[in-house]
Protein backbone atom coordinates (compact mmCIF):
# COMPACT_ATOMS: atom_id res chain seq x y z
CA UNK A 1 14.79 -8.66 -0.60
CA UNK A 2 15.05 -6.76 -3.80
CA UNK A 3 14.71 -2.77 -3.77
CA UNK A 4 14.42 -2.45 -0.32
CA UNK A 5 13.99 1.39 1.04
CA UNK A 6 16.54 2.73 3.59
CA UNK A 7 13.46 3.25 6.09
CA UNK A 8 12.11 -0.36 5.55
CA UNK A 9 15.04 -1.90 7.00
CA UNK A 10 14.39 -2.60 10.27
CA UNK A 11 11.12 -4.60 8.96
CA UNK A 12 13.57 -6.44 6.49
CA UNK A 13 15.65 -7.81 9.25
CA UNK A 14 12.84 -8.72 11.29
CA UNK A 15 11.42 -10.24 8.62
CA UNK A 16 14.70 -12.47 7.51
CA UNK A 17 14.82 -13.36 11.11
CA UNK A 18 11.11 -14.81 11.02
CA UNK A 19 11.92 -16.44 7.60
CA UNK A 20 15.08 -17.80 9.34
CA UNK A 21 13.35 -19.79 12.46
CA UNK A 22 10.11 -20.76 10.20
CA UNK A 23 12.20 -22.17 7.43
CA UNK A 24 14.43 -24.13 9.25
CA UNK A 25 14.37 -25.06 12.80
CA UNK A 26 16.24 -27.91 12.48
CA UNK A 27 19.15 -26.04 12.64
CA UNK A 28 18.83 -25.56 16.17
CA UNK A 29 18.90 -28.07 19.15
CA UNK A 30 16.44 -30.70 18.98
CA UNK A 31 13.22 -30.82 21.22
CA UNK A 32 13.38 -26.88 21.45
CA UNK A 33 10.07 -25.12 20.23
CA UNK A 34 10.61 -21.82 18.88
CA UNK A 35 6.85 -21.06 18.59
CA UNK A 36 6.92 -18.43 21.65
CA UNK A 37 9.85 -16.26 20.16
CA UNK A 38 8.31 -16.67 16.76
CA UNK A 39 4.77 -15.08 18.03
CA UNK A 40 6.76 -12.62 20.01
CA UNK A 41 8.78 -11.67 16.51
CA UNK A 42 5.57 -11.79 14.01
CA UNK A 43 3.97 -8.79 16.91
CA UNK A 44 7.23 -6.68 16.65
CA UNK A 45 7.08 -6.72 13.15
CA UNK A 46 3.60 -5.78 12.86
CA UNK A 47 4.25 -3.26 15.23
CA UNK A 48 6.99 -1.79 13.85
CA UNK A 49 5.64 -2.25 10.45
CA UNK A 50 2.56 0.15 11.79
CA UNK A 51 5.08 2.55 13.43
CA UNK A 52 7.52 3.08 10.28
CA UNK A 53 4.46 3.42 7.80
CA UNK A 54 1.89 5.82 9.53
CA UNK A 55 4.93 8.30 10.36
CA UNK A 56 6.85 8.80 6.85
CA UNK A 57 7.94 11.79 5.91
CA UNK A 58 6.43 13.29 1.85
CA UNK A 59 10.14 12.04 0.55
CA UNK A 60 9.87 8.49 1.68
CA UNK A 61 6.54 8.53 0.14
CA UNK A 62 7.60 9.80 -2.85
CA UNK A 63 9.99 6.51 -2.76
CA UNK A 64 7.25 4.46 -2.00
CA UNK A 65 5.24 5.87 -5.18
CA UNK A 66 8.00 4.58 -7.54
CA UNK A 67 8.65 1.40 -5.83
CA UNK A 68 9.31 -0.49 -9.20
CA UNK A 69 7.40 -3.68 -7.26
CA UNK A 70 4.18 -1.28 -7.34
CA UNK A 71 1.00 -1.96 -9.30
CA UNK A 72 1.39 0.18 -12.55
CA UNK A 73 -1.82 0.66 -14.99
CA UNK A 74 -1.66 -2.78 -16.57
CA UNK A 75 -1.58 -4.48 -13.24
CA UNK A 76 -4.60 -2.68 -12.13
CA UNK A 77 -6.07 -3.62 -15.41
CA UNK A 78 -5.79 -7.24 -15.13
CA UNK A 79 -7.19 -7.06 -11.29
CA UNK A 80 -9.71 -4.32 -11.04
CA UNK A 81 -11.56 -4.07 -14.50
CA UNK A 82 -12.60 -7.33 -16.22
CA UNK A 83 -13.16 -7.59 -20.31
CA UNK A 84 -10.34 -5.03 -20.97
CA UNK A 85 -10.07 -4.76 -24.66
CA UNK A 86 -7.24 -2.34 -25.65
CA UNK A 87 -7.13 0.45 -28.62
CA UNK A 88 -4.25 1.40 -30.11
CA UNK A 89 -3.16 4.57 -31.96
CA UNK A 90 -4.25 8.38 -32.50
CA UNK A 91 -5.11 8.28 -36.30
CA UNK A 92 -2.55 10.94 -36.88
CA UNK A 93 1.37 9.86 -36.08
CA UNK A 94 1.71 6.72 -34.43
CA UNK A 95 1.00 4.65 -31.67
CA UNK A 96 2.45 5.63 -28.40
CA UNK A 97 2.90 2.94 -25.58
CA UNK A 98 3.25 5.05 -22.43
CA UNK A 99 -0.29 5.22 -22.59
CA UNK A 100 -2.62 2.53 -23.10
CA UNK A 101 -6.33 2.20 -22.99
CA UNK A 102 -9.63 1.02 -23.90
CA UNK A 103 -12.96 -0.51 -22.91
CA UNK A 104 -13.86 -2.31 -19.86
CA UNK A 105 -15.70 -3.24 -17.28
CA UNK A 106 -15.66 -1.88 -13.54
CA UNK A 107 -18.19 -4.49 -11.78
CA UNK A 108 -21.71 -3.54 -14.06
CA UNK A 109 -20.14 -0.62 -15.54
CA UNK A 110 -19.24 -0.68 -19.07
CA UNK A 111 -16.28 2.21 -19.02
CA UNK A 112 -13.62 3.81 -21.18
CA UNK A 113 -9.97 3.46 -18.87
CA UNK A 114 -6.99 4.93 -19.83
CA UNK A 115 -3.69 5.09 -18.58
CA UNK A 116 0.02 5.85 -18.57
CA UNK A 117 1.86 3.16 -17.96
CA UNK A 118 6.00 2.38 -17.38
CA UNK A 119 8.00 -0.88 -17.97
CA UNK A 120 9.34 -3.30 -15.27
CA UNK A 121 12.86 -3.85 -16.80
CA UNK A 122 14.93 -1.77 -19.40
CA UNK A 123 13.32 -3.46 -22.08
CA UNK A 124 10.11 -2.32 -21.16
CA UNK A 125 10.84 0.78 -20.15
CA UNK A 126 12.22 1.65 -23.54
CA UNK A 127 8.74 0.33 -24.92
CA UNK A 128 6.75 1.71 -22.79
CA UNK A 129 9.08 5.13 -22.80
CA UNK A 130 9.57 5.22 -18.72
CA UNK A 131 5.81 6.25 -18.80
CA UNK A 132 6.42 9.50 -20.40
CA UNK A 133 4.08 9.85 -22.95
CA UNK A 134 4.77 11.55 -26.24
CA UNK A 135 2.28 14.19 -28.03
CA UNK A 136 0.53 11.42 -29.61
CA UNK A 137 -0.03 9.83 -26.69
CA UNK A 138 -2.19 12.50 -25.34
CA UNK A 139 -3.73 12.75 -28.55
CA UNK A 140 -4.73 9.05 -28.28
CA UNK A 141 -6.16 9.47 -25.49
CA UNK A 142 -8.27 12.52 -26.36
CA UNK A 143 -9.43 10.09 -29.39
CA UNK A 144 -10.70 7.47 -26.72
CA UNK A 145 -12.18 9.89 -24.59
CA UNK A 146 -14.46 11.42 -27.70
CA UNK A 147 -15.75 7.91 -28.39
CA UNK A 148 -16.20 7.05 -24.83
CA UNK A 149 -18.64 10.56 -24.75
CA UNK A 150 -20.08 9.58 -28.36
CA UNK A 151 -21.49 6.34 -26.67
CA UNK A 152 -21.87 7.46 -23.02
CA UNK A 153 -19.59 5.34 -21.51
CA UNK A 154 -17.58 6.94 -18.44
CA UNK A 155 -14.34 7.66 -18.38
CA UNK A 156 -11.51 6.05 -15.79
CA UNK A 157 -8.11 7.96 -16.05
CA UNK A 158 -5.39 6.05 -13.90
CA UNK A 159 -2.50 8.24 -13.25
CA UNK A 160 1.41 7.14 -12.75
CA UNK A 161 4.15 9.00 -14.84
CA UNK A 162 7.17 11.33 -13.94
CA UNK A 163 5.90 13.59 -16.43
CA UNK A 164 5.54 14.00 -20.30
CA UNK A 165 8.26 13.14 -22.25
CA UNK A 166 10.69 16.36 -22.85
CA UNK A 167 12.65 15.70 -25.80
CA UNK A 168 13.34 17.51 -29.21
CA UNK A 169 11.06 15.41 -31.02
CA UNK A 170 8.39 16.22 -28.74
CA UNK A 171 8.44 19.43 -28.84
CA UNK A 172 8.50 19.49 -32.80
CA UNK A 173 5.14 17.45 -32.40
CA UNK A 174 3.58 19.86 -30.11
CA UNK A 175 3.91 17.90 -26.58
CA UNK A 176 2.29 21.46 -24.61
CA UNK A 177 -0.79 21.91 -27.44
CA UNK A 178 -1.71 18.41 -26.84
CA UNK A 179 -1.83 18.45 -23.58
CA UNK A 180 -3.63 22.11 -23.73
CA UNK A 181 -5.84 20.67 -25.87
CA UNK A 182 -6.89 17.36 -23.64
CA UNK A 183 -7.16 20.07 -20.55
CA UNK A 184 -9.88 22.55 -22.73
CA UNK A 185 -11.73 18.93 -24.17
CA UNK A 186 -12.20 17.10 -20.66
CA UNK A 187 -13.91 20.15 -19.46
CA UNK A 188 -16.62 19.72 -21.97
CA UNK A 189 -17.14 15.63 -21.78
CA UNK A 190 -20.45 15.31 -21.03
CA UNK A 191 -19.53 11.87 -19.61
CA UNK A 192 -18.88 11.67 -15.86
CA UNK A 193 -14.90 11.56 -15.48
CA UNK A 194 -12.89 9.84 -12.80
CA UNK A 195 -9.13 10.18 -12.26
CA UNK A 196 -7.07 8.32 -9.51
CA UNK A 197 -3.29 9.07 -9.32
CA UNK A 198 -1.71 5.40 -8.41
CA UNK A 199 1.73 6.31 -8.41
CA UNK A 200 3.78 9.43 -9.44
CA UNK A 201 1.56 12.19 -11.06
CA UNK A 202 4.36 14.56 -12.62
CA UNK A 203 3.33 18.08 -13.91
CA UNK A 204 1.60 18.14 -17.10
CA UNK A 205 1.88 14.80 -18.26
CA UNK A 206 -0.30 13.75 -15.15
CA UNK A 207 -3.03 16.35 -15.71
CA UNK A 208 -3.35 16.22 -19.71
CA UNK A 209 -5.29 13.38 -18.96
CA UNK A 210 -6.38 14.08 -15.01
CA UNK A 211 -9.41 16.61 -15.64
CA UNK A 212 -12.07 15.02 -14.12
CA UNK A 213 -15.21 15.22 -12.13
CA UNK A 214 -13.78 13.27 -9.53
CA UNK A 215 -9.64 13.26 -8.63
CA UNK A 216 -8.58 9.91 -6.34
CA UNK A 217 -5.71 9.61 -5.10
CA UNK A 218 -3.53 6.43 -3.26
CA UNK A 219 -2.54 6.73 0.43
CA UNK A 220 1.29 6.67 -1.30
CA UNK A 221 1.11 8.61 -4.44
CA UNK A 222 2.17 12.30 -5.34
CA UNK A 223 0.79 14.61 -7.49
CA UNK A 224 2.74 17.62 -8.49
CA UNK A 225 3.78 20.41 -10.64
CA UNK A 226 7.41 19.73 -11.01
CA UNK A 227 9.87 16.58 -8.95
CA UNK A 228 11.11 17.28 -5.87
CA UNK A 229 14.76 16.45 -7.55
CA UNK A 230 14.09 19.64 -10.05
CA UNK A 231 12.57 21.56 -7.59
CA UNK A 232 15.89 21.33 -5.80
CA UNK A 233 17.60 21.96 -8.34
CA UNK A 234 16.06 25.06 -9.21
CA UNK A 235 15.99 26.50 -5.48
CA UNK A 236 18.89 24.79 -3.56
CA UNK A 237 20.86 24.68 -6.37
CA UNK A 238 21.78 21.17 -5.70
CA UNK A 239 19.37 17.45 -5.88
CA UNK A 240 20.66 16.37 -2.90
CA UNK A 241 17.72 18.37 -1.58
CA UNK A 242 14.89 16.45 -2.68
CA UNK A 243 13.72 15.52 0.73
CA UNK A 244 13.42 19.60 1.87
CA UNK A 245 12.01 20.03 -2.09
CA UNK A 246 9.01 17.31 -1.25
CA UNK A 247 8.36 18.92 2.25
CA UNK A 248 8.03 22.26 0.72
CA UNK A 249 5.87 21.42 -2.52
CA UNK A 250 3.64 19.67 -0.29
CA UNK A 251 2.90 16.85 -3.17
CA UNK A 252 1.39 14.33 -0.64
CA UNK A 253 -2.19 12.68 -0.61
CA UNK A 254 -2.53 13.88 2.67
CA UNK A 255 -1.58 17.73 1.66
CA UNK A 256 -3.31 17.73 -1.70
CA UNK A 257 -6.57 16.74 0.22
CA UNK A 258 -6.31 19.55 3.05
CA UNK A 259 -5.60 21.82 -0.27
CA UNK A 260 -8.83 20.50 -1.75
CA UNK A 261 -6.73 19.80 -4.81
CA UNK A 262 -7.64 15.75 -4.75
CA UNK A 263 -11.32 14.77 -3.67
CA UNK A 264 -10.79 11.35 -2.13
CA UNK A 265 -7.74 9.16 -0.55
CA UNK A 266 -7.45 5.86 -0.92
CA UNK A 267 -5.35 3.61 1.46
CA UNK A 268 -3.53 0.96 0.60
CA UNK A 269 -2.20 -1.98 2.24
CA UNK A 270 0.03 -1.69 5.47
CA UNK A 271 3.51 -0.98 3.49
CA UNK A 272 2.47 -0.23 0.27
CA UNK A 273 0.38 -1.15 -2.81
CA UNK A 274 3.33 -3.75 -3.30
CA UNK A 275 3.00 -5.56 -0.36
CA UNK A 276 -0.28 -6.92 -1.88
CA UNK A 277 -1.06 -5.93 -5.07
CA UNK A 278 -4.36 -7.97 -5.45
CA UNK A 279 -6.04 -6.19 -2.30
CA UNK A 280 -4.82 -2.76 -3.46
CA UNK A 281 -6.83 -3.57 -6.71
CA UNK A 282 -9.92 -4.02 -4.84
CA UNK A 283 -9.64 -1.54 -2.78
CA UNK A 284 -9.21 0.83 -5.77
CA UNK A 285 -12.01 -1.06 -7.24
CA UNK A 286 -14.32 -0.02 -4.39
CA UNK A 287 -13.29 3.24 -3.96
CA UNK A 288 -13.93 3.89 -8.23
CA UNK A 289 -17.26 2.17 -7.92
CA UNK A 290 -18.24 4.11 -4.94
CA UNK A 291 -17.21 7.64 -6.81
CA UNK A 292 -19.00 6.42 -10.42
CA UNK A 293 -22.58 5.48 -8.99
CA UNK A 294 -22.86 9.14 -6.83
CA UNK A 295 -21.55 10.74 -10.30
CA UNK A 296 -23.75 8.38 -13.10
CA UNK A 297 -26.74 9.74 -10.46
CA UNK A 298 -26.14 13.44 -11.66
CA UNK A 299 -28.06 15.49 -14.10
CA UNK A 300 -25.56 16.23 -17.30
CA UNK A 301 -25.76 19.65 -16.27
CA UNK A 302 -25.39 19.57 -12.96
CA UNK A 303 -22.13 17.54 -12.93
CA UNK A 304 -20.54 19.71 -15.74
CA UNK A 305 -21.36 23.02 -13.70
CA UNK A 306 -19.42 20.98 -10.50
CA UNK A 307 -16.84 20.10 -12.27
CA UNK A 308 -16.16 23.68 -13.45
CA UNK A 309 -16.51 24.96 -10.19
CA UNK A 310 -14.00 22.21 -8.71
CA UNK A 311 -11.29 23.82 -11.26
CA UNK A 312 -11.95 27.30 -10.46
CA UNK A 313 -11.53 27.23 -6.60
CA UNK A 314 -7.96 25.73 -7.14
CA UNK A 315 -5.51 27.70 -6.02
CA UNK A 316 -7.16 30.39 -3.98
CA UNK A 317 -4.74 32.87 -2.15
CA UNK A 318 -5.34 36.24 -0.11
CA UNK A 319 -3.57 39.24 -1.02
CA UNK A 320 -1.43 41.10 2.08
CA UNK A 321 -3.47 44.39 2.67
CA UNK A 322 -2.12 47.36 2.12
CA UNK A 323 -0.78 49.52 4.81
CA UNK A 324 -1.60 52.90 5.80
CA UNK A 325 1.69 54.65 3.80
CA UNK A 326 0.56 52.09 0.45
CA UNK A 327 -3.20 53.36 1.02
CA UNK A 328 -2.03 56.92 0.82
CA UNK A 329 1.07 56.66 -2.16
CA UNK A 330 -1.83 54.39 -4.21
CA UNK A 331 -3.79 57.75 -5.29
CA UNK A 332 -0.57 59.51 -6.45
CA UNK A 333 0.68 56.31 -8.48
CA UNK A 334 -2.71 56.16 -10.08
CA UNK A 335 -2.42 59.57 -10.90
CA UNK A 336 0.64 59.44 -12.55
CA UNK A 337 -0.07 56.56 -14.94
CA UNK A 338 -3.17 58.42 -16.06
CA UNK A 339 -1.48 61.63 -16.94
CA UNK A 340 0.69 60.32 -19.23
CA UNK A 341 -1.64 59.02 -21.94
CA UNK A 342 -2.58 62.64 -21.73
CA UNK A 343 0.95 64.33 -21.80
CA UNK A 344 1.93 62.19 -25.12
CA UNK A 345 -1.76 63.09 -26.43
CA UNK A 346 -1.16 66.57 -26.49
């Protein structure tokens, strides 16, 4: 098996073993059924399956989020919406391919999705620009969000890129004032907004185009300022410490829910999206439907004043109170500072 994880090898083995008696039992002595030991090996792999999968750890997750077998944008395209019809461009540079969107259909629902999508190969990737969009891809989007609030149509935001693209040319476009600019904008859609992180949501480049009413996330995903690989690079001086960066950042669906940062999880398949793409896509598709019809029942007003609140209440903190000796220097210090704009008065 192809781009197997270190932790799923015991269920590869199993599995090859299964494969092994199933596929040819010929190769062993004749009149010997090997139904009983292939039962007994289908429940340990299920079992261990279960075991491996409902105790990883936020770095094996992390892997399992860019598992280049998972379902990227496209994929979920093809399987979840029906009558996509994509829109190229941003009217102002060019047409940028690491994000792609455009009008569909989610069951009744006529909707605007957008989307960052990577490539399969090196080929793709190169197209697609390893899903790291470019200023004009944010600015495309922003385009197809405007017209998806000009005729009322809601707006589906699927989320899976390492983060916006950093290079010189970039940054000459203005990468950061797009992305500024989509964060300001999808406050003030009138539209109801959904966003579901499928796969890796990376810093900025996830959240110029995750603003939304409602924030989804997979069982698998992450969603986080910076990777755990520059994290650790920054603090431990050395990547090698992803797996302590990803603990720390606490960048799983599990954490960002407790944190009140995502609004929703949504499983996935025992293993991984990849293990079955086409029920991941209905699962999703449930889960999105679910989400639109409580949000298409809210009053314009209503919903915008929710979502504002949603994005104000993230990141609360409590500050340490001050001790008895702080208390009692605090007069003194404020003191000082006002007699100075006196002193250079006079």
């Amino acid at each position: 098996m192809k781009h197997q994880l270190d932790f799923e090898k015991p269920i590869i083995e199993l599995q090859n073993k299964l494969d092994e008696l199933r596929k040819h039992p010929e190769t062993h002595s004749l009149g010997v059924s090997f139904d009983e030991e292939i039962k007994q090996i289908e429940k340990k792999l299920e079992e261990t399956r279960r075991q491996i999968f409902s105790n990883l750890t936020a770095w094996q997750r992390v892997q399992l989020a860019r598992h280049p077998k998972r379902p990227y944008t496209l994929d979920y395209l093809a399987r979840t919406f029906t009558e996509f019809h994509e829109l190229h461009g941003d009217r102002l540079f060019a047409e940028d391919r690491a994000v792609v969107g455009g009008f569909a259909r989610l069951g009744d629902h006529k909707v605007m999705v957008i989307g960052t999508q990577k490539g399969r190969d090196t080929k793709e990737n190169i197209l697609r620009n390893f899903g790291s969009a470019h200023p004009e891809g944010y600015r495309k989007a922003l385009r197809l969000m405007r017209l998806a609030d000009k005729f009322g149509l809601p707006i589906i935001a699927l989320i899976d890129t390492a983060g916006a693209y950093p290079g010189i040319g970039a940054e000459e476009r203005h990468i950061a004032e797009a992305i500024a600019v989509n964060l300001r904008e999808m406050t003030l859609l009138e539209t109801p907004i959904i966003a579901a992180v499928i796969g890796e949501g990376g810093s900025g480049g996830a959240l110029g185009i995750g603003v939304a009413d409602r924030v989804l996330i997979l069982e698998n995903a992450y969603y986080s300022v910076i990777s755990p690989e520059g994290c650790a690079a920054i603090l431990w001086k050395e990547r090698s410490a992803a797996a302590k960066a990803a603990e720390a950042l606490r960048i799983t669906a599990k954490d960002l829910f407790e944190l009140k940062l995502v609004d929703e999880i949504i499983p996935e398949p025992l293993g991984g999206a990849h293990t079955d793409p086409k029920q991941a896509a209905e699962i999703l598709r449930q889960h999105l439907l679910t989400n639109l019809e409580q949000l298409r029942a809210l009053p314009v007003a209503e919903r915008l004043k929710l979502r504002y609140e949603k994005y104000r209440a993230c990141g609360p903190f409590l500050e340490k109170p001050l001790t008895a000796s702080e208390k009692a220097a605090a007069p003194r210090k404020s003191s000082k500072r006002a007699a100075a704009p006196a002193a250079t008065m006079a």
